[in-house]
PDB file of N, CA and C in Angstrom:
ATOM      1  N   UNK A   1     122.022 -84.729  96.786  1.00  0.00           N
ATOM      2  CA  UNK A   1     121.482 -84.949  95.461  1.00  0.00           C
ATOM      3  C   UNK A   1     119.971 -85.226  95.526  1.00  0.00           C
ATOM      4  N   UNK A   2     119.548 -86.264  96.478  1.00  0.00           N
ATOM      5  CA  UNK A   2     118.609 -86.324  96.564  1.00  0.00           C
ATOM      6  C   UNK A   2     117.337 -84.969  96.530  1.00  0.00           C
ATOM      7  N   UNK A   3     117.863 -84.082  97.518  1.00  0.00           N
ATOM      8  CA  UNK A   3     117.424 -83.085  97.927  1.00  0.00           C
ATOM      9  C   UNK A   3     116.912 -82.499  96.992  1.00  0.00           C
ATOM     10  N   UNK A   4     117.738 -81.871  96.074  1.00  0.00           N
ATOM     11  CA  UNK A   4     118.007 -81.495  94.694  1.00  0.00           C
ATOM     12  C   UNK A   4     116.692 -81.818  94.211  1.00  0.00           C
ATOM     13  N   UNK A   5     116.852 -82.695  93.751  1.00  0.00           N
ATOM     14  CA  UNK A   5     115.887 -83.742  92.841  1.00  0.00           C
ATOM     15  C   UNK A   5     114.493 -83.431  93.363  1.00  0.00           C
ATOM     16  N   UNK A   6     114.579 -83.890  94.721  1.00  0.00           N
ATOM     17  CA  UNK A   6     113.072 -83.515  95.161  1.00  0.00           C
ATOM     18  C   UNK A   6     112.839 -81.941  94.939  1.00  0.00           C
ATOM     19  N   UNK A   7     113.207 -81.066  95.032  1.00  0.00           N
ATOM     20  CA  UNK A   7     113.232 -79.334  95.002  1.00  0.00           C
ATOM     21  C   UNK A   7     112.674 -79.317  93.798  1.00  0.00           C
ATOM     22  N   UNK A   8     113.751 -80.310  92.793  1.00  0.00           N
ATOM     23  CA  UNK A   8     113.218 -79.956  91.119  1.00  0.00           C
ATOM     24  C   UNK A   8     111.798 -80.267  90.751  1.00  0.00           C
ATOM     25  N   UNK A   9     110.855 -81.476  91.422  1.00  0.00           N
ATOM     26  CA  UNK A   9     110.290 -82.065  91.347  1.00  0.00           C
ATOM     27  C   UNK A   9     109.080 -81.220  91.521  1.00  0.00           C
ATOM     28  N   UNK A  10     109.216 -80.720  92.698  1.00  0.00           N
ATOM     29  CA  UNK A  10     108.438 -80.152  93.746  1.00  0.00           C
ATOM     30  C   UNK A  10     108.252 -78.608  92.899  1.00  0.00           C
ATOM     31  N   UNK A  11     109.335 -78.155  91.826  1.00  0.00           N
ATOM     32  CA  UNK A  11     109.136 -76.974  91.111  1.00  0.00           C
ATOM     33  C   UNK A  11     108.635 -77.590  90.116  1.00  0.00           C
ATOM     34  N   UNK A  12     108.818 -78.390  89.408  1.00  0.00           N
ATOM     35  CA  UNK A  12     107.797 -79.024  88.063  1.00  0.00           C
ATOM     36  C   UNK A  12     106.213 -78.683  88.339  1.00  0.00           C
ATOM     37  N   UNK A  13     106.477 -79.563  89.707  1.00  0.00           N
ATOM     38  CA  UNK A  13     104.910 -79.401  89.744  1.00  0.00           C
ATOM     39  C   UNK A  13     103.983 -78.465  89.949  1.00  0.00           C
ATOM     40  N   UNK A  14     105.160 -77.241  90.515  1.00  0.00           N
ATOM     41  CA  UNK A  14     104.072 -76.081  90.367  1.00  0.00           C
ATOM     42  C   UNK A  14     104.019 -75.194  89.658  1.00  0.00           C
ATOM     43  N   UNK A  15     104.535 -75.653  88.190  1.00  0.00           N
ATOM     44  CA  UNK A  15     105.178 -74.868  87.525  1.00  0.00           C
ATOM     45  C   UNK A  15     103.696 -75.526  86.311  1.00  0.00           C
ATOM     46  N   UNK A  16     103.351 -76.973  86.475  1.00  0.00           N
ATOM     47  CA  UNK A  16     102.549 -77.813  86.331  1.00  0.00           C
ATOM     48  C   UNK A  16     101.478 -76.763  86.552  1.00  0.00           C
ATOM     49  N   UNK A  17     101.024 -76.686  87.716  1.00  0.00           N
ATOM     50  CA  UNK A  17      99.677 -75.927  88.492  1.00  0.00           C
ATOM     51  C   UNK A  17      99.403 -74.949  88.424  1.00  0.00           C
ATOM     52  N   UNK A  18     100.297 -73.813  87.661  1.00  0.00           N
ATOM     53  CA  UNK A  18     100.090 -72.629  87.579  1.00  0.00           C
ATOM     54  C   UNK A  18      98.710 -72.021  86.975  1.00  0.00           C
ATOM     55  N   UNK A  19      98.763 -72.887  85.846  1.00  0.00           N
ATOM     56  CA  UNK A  19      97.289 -72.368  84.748  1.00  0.00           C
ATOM     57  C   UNK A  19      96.077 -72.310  85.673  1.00  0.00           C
ATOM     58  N   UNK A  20      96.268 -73.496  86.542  1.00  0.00           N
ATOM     59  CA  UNK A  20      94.807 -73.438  87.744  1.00  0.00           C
ATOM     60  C   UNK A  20      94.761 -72.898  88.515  1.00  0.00           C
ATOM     61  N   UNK A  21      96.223 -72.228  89.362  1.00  0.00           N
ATOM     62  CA  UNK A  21      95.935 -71.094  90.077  1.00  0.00           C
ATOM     63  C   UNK A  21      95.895 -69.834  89.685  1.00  0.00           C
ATOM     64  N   UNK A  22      96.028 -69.099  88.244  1.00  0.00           N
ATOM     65  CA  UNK A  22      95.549 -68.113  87.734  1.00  0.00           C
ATOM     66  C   UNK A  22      94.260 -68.301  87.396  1.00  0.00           C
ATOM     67  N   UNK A  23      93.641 -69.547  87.000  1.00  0.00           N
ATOM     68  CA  UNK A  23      92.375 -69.609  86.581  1.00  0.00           C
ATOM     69  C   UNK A  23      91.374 -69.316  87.853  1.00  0.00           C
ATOM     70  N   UNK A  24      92.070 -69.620  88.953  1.00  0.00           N
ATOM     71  CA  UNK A  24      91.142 -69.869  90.450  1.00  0.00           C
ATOM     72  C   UNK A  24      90.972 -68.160  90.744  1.00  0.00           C
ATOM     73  N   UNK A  25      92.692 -67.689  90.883  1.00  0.00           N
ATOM     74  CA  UNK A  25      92.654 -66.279  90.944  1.00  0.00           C
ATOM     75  C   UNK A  25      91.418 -65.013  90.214  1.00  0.00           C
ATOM     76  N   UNK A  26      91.179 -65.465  88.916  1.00  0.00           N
ATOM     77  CA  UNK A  26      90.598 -64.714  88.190  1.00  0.00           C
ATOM     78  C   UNK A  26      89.268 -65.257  88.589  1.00  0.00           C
ATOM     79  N   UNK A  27      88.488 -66.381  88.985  1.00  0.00           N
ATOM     80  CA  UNK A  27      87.396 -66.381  89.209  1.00  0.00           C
ATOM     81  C   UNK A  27      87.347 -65.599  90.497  1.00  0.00           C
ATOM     82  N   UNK A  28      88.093 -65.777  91.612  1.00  0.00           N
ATOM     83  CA  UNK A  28      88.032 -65.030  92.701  1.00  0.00           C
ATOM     84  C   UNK A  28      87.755 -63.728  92.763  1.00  0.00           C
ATOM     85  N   UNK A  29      88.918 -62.659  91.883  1.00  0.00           N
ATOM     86  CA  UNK A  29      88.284 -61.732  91.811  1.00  0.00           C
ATOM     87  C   UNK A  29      86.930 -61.010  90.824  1.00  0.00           C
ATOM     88  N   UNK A  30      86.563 -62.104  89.744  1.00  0.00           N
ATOM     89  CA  UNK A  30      85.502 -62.292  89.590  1.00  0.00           C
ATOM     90  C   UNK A  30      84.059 -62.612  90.495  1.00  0.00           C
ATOM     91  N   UNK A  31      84.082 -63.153  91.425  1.00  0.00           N
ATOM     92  CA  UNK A  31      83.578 -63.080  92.183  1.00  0.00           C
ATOM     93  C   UNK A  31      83.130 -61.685  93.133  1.00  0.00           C
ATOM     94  N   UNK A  32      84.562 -61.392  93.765  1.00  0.00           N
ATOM     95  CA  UNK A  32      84.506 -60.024  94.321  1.00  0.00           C
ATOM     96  C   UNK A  32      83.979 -58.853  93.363  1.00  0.00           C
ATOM     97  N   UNK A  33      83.966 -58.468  92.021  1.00  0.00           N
ATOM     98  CA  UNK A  33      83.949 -57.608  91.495  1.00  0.00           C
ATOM     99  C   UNK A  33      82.294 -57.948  91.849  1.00  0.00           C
ATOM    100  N   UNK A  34      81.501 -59.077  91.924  1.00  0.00           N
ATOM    101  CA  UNK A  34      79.846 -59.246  91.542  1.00  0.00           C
ATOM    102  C   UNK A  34      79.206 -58.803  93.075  1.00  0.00           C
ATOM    103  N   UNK A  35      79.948 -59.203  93.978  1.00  0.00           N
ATOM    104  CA  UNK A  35      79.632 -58.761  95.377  1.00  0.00           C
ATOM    105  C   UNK A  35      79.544 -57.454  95.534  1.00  0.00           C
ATOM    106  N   UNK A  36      80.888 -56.879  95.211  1.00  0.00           N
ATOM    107  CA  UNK A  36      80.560 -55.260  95.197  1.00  0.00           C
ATOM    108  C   UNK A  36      79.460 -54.633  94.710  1.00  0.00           C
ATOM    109  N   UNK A  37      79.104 -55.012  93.672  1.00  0.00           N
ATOM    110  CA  UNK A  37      78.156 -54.676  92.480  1.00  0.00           C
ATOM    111  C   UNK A  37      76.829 -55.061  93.209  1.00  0.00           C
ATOM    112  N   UNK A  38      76.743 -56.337  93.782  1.00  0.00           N
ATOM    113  CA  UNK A  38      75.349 -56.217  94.487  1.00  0.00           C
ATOM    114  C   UNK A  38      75.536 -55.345  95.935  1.00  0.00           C
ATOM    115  N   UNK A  39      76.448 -55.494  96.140  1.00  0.00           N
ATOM    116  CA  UNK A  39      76.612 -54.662  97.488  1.00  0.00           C
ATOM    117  C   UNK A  39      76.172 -52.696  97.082  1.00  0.00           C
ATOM    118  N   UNK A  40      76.977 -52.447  95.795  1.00  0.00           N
ATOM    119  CA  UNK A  40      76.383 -50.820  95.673  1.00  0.00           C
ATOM    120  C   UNK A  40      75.012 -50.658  95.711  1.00  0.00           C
ATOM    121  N   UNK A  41      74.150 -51.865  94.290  1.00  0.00           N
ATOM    122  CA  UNK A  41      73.045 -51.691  94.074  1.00  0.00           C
ATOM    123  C   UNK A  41      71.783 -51.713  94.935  1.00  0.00           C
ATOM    124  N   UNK A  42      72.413 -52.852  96.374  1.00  0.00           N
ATOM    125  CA  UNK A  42      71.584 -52.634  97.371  1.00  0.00           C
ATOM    126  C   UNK A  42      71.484 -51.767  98.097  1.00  0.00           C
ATOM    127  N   UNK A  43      72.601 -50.861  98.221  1.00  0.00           N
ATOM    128  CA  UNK A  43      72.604 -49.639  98.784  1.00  0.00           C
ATOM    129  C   UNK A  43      71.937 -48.682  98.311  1.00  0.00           C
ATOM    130  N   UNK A  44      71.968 -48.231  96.524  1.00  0.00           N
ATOM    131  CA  UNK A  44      71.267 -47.439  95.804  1.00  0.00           C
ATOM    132  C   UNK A  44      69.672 -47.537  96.328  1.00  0.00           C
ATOM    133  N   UNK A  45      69.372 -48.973  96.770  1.00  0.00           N
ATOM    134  CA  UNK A  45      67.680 -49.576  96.429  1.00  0.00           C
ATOM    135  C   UNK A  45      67.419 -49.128  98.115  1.00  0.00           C
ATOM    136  N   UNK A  46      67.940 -49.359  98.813  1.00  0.00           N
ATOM    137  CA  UNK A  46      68.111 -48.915 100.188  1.00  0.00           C
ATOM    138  C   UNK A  46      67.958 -47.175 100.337  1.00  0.00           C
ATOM    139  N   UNK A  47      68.988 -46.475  99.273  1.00  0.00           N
ATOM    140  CA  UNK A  47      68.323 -45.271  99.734  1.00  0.00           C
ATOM    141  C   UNK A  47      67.590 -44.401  98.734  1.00  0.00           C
ATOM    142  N   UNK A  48      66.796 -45.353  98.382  1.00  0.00           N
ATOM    143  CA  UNK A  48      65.449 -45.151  97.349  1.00  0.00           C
ATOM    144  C   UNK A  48      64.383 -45.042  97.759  1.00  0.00           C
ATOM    145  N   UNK A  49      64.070 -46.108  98.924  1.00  0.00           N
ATOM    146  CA  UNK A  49      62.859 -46.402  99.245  1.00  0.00           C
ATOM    147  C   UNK A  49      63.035 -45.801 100.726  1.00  0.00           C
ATOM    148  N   UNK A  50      64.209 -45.228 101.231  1.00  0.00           N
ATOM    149  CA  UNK A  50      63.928 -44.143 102.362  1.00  0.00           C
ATOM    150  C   UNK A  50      63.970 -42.800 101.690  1.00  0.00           C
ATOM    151  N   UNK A  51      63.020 -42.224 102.826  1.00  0.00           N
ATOM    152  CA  UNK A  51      62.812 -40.932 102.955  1.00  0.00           C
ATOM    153  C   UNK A  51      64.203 -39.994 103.280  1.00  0.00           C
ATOM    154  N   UNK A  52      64.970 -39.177 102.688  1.00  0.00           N
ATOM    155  CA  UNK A  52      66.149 -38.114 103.331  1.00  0.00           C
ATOM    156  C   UNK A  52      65.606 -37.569 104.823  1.00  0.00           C
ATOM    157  N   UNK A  53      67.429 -38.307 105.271  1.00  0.00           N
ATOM    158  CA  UNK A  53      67.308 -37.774 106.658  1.00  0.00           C
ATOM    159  C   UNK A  53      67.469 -36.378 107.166  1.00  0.00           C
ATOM    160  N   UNK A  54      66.622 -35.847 107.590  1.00  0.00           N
ATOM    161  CA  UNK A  54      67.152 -34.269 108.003  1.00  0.00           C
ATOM    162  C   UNK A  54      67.735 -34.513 108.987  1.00  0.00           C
ATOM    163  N   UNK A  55      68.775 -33.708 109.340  1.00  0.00           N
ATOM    164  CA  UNK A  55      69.238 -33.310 111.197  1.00  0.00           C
ATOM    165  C   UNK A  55      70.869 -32.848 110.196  1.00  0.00           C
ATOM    166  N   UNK A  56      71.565 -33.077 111.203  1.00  0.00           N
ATOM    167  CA  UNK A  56      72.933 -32.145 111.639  1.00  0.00           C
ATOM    168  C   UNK A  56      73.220 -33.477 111.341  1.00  0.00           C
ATOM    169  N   UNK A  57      73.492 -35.123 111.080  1.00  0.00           N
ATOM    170  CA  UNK A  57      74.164 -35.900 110.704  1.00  0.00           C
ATOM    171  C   UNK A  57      73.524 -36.656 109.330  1.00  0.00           C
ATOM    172  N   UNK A  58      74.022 -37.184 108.284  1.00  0.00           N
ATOM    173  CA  UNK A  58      73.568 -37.546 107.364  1.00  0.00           C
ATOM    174  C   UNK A  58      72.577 -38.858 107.914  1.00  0.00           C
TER     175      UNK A  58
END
């Protein structure tokens, strides 16, 4: 019984916590979506200010 009880308890509470781990989730991939985004744009700015490589490999 005991057992029980604690299980139930132990599901309240994360049943409790949920709103903050979707909220955490969505900043996370909020996050990732801004990284990418500086990650393309530095690339764009990167091959702006070089010259095109000639040869047989890009």
């Amino acid at each position: 019984m005991e057992a029980e009880a604690k299980k139930i308890k132990d599901f309240s509470k994360d049943l409790d916590s949920l709103p903050d781990i979707i909220d955490e989730i969505s900043r996370e991939d909020e996050e990732k979506k801004k990284r990418h985004l500086r990650c393309v744009t530095a690339e764009q700015e990167r091959l702006k200010s070089c010259p095109p490589r000639l040869g047989r490999h890009k």
